[in-house]
C-alpha atoms as a PDB file:
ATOM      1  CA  UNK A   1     -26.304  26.359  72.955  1.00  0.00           C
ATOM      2  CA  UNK A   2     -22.460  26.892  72.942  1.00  0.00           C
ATOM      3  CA  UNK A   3     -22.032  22.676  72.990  1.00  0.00           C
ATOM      4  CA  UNK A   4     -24.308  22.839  70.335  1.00  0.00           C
ATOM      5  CA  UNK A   5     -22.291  25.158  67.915  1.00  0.00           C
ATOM      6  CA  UNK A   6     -18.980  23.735  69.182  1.00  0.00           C
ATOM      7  CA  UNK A   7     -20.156  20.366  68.003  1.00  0.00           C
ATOM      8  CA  UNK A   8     -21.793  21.760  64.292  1.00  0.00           C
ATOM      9  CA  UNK A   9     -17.948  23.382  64.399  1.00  0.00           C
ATOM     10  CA  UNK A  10     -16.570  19.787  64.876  1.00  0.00           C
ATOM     11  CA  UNK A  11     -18.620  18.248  62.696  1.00  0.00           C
ATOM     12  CA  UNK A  12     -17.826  20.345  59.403  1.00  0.00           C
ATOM     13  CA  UNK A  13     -14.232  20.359  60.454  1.00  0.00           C
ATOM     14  CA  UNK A  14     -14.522  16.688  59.977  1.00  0.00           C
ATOM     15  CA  UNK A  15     -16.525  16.784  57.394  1.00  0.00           C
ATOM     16  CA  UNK A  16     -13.630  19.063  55.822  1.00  0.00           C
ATOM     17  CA  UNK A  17     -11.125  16.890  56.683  1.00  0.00           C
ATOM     18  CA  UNK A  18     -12.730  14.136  55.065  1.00  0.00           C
ATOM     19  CA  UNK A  19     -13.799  15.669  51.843  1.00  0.00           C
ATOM     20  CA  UNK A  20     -10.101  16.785  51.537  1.00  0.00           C
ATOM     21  CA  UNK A  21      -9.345  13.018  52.368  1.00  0.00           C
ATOM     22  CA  UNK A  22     -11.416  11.806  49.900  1.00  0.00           C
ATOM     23  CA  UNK A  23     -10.492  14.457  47.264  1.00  0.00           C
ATOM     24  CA  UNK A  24      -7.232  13.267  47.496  1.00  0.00           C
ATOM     25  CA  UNK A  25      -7.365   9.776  47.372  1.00  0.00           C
ATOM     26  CA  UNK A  26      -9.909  10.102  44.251  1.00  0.00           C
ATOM     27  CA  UNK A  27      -6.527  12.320  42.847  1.00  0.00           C
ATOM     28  CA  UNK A  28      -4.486   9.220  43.548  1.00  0.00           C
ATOM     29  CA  UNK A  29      -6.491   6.984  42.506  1.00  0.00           C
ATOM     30  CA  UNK A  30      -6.856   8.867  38.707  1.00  0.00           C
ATOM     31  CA  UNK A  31      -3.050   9.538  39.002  1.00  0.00           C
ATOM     32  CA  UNK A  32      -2.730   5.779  38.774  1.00  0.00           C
ATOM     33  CA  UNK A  33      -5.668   4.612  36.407  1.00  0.00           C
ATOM     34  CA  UNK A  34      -3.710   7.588  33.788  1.00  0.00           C
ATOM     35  CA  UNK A  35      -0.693   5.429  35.018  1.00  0.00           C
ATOM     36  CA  UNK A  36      -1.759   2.177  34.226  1.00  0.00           C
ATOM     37  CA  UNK A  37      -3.615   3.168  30.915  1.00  0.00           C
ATOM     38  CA  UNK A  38      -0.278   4.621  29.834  1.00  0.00           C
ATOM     39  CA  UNK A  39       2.077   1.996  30.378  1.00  0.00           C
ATOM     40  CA  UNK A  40      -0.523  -0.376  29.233  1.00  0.00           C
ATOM     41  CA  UNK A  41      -0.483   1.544  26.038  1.00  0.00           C
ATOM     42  CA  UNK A  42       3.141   1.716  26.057  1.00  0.00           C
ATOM     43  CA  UNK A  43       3.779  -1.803  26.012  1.00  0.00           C
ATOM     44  CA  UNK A  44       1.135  -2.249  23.057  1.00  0.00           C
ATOM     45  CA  UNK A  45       2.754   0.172  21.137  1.00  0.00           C
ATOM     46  CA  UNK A  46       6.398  -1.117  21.942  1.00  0.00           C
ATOM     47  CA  UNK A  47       4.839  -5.223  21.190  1.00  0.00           C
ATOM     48  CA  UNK A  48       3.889  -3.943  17.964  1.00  0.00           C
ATOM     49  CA  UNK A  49       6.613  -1.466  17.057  1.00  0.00           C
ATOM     50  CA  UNK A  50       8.856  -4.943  17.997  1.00  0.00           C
ATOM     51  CA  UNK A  51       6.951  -6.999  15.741  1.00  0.00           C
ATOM     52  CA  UNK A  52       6.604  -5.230  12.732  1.00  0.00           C
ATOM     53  CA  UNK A  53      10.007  -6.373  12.109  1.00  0.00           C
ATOM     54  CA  UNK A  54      10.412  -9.750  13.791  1.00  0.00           C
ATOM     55  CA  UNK A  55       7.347 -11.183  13.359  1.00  0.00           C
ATOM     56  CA  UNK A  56       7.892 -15.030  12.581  1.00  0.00           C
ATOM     57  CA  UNK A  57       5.435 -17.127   9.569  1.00  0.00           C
ATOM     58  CA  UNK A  58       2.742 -18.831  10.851  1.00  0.00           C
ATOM     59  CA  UNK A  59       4.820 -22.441   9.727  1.00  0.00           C
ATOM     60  CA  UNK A  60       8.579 -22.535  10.734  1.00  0.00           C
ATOM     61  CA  UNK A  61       9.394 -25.118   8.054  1.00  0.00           C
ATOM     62  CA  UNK A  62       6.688 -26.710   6.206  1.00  0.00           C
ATOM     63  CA  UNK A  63       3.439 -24.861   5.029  1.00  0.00           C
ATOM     64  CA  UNK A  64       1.211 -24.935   2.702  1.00  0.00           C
ATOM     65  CA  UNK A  65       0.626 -23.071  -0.238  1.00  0.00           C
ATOM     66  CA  UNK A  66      -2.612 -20.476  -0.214  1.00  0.00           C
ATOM     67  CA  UNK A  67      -4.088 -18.712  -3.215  1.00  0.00           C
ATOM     68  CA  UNK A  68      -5.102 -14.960  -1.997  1.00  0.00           C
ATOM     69  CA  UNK A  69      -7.388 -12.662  -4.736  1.00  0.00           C
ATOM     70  CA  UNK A  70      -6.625  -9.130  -3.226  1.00  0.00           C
ATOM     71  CA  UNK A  71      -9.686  -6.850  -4.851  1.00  0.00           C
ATOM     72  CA  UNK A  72      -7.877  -4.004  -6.841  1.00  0.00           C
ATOM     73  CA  UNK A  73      -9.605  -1.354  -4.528  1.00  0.00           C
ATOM     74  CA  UNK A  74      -7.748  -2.270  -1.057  1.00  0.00           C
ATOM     75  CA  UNK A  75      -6.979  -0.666   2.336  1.00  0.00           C
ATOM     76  CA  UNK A  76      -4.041  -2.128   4.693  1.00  0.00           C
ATOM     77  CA  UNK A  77      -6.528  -3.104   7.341  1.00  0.00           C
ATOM     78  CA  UNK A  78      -8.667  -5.094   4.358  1.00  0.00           C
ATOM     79  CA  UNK A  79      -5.234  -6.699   3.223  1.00  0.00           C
ATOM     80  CA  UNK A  80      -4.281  -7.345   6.765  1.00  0.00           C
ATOM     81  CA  UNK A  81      -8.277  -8.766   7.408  1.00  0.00           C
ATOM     82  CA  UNK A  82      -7.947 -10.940   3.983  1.00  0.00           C
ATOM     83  CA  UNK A  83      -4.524 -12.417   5.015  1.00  0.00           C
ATOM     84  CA  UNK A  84      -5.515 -13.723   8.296  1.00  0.00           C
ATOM     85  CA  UNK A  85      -9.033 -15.655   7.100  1.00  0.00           C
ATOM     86  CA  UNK A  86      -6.358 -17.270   4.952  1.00  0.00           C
ATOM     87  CA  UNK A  87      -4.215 -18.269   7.561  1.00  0.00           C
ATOM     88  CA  UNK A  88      -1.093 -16.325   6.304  1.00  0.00           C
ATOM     89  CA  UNK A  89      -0.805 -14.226   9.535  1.00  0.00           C
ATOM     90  CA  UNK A  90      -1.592 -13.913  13.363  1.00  0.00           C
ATOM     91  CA  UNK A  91      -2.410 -10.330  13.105  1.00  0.00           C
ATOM     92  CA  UNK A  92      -4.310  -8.099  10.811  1.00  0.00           C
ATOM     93  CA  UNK A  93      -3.512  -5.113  12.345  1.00  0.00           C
ATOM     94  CA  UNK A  94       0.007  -5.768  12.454  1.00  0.00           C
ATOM     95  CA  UNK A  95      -0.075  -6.822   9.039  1.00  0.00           C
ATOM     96  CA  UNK A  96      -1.650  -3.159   8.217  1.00  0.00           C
ATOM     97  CA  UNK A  97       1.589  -1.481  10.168  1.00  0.00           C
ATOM     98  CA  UNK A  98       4.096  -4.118   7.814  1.00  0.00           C
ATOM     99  CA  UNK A  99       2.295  -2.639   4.895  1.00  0.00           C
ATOM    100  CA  UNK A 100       2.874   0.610   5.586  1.00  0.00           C
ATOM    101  CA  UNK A 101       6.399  -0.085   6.737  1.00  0.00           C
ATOM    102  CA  UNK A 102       7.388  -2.294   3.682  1.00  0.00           C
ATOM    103  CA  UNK A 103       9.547  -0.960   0.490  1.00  0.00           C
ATOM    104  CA  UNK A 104       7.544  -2.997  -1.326  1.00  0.00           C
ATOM    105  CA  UNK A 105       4.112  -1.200  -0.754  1.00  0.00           C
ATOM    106  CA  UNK A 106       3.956   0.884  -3.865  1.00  0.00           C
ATOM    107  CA  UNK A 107       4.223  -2.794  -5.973  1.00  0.00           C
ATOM    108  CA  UNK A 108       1.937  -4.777  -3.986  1.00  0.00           C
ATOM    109  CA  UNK A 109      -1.704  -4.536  -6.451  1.00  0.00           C
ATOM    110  CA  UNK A 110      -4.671  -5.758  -6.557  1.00  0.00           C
ATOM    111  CA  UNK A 111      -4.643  -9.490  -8.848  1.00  0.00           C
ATOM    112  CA  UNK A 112      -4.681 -13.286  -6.973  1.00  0.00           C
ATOM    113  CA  UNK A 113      -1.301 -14.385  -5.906  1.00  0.00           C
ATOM    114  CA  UNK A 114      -0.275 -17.874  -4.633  1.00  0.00           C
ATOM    115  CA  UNK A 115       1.974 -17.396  -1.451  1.00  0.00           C
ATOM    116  CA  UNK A 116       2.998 -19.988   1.919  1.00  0.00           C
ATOM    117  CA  UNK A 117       1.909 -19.866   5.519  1.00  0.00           C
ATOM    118  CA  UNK A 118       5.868 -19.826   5.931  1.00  0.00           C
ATOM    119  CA  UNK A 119       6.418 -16.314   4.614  1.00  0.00           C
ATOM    120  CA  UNK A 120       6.418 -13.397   6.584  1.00  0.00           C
ATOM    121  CA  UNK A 121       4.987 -10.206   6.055  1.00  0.00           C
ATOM    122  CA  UNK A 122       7.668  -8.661   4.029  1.00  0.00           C
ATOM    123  CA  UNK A 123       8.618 -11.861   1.761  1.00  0.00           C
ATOM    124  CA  UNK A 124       4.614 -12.158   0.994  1.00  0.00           C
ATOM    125  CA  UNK A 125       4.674  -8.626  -0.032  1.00  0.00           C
ATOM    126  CA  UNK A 126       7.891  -9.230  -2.005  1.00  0.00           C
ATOM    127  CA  UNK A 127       6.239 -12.451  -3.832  1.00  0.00           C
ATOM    128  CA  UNK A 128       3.425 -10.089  -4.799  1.00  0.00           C
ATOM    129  CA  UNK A 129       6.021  -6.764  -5.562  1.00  0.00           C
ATOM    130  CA  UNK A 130       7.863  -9.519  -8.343  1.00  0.00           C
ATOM    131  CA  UNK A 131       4.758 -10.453  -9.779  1.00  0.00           C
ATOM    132  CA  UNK A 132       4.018  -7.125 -10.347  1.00  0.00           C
ATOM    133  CA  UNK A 133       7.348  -5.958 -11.173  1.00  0.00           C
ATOM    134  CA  UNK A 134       7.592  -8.580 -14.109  1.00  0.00           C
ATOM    135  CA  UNK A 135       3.998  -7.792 -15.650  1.00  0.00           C
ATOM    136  CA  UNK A 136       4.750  -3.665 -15.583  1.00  0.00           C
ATOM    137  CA  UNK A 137       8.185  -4.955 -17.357  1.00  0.00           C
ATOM    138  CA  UNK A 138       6.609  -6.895 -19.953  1.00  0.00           C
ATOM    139  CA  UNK A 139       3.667  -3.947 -20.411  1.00  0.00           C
ATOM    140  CA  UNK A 140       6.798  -1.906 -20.987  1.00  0.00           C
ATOM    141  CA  UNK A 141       8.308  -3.918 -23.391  1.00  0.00           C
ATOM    142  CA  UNK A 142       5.032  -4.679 -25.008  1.00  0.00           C
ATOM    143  CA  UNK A 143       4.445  -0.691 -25.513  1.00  0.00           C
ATOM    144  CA  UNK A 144       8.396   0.271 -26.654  1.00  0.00           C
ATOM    145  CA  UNK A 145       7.796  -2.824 -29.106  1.00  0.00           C
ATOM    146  CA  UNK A 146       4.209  -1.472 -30.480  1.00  0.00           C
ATOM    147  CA  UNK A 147       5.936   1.924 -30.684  1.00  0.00           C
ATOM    148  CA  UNK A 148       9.088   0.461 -32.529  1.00  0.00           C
ATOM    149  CA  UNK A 149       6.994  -0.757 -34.972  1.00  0.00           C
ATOM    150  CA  UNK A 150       4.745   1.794 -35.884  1.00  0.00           C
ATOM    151  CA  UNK A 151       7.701   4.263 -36.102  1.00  0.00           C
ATOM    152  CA  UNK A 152       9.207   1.547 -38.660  1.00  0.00           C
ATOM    153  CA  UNK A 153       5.559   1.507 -40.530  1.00  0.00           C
ATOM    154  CA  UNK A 154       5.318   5.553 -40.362  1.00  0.00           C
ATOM    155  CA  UNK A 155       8.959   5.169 -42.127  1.00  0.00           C
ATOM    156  CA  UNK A 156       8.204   2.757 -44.190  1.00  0.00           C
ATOM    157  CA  UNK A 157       5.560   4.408 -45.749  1.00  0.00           C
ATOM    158  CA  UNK A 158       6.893   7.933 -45.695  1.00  0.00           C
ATOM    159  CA  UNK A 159       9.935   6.348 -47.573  1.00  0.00           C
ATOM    160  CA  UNK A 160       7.403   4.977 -49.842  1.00  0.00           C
ATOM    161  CA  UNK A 161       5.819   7.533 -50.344  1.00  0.00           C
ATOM    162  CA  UNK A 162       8.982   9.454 -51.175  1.00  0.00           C
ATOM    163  CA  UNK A 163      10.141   6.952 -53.527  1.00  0.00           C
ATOM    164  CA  UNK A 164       6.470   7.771 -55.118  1.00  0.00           C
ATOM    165  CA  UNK A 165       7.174  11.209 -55.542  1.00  0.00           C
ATOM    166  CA  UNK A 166      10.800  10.514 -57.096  1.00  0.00           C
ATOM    167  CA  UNK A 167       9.574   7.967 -59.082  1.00  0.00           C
ATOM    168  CA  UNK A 168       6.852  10.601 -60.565  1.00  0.00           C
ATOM    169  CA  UNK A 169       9.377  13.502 -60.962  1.00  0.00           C
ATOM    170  CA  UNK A 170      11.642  11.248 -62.701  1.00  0.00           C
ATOM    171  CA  UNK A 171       9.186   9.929 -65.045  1.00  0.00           C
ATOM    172  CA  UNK A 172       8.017  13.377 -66.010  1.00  0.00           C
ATOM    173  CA  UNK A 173      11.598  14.114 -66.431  1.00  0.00           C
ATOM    174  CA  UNK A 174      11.735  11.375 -68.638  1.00  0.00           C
ATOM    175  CA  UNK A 175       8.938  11.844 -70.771  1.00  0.00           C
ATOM    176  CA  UNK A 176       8.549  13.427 -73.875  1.00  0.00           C
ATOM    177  CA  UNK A 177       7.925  17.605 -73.527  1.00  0.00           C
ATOM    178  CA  UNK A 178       4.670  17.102 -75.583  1.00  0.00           C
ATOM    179  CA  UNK A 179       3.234  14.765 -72.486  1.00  0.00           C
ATOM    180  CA  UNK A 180       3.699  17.339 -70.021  1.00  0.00           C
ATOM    181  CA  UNK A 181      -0.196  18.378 -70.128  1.00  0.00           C
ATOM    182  CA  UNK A 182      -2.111  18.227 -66.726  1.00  0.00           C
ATOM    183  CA  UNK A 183      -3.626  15.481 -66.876  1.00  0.00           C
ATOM    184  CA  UNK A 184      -0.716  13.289 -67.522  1.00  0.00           C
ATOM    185  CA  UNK A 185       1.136  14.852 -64.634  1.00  0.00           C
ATOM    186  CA  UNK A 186      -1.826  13.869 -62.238  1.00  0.00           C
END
């Protein structure tokens, strides 16, 4: 009987050891999946984070010209998802990040812009920014004209209607005391 619990002793020491064994090697091996998901991620971020700025046009030198109709209810990822089916960029999702990364995001509206597969990101959002830059310009100018001229009608016709009320005082001025009855004054 004493072989018998000497061996059962044996046995769960081994079986100890080896649960400890595997327990650490399953810590290792999660140490390096976390590892490898990390610097895997790191190196997406960092491609991206890179690109946002240097990303090249799809043509080096000679594109083509591509009408876009961005719907005036947009998201960066739609943008981003419109501009690639038209061929503009590589990227949709890095388009999204160069949208929300551009000075020009505030200008860049819904409305159907022509621009080249040999812009990049920022130069298409400029082409759009101008566009939109010019129209608010000319709605501006449109307005301060409309409200130049009204304020030169509401003159106009209060001086009128001043000169109306001098003539009328001067012509009951005028006039002979004897006319000076109500209903000539009306």
């Amino acid at each position: 009987m004493k072989k018998n619990s000497s061996n059962n002793e044996m046995i769960g020491r081994v079986a100890g050891v080896a649960g400890n064994v595997f327990d650490t090697v399953l810590q290792i091996l999660l140490i390096v999946a976390i590892v490898l998901v990390i610097s895997k991620g790191a190196k997406t971020a960092y491609d991206y984070g890179y690109r946002i700025y240097t990303e090249k046009p799809m043509a080096a030198s000679v594109g083509k010209d591509v009408e876009v109709t961005i719907p005036l209810d947009f998201n960066a990822l739609e943008l981003g998802k419109l501009f690639e089916s038209k061929g503009l960029v590589r990227d949709s999702k890095l388009l999204a990040l160069q949208y929300y990364a551009s000075e020009y995001r505030e200008y860049v509206k819904g409305g159907t812009y022509t621009l080249s597969t040999t812009m990049t990101a920022e130069e298409m959002f400029g082409a759009i920014a101008q566009v939109n830059i010019e129209k608010e310009e000319l709605l501006k100018e449109a307005e301060e004209q409309k409200k130049a001229e009204e304020e030169a009608a509401a003159k106009k016709a209060e001086e009128a209607e001043e000169d109306a009320e001098e003539g009328g005082v001067q012509e009951i001025e005028m006039g002979d005391d004897s006319d000076l009855t109500e209903d000539n004054v009306r």
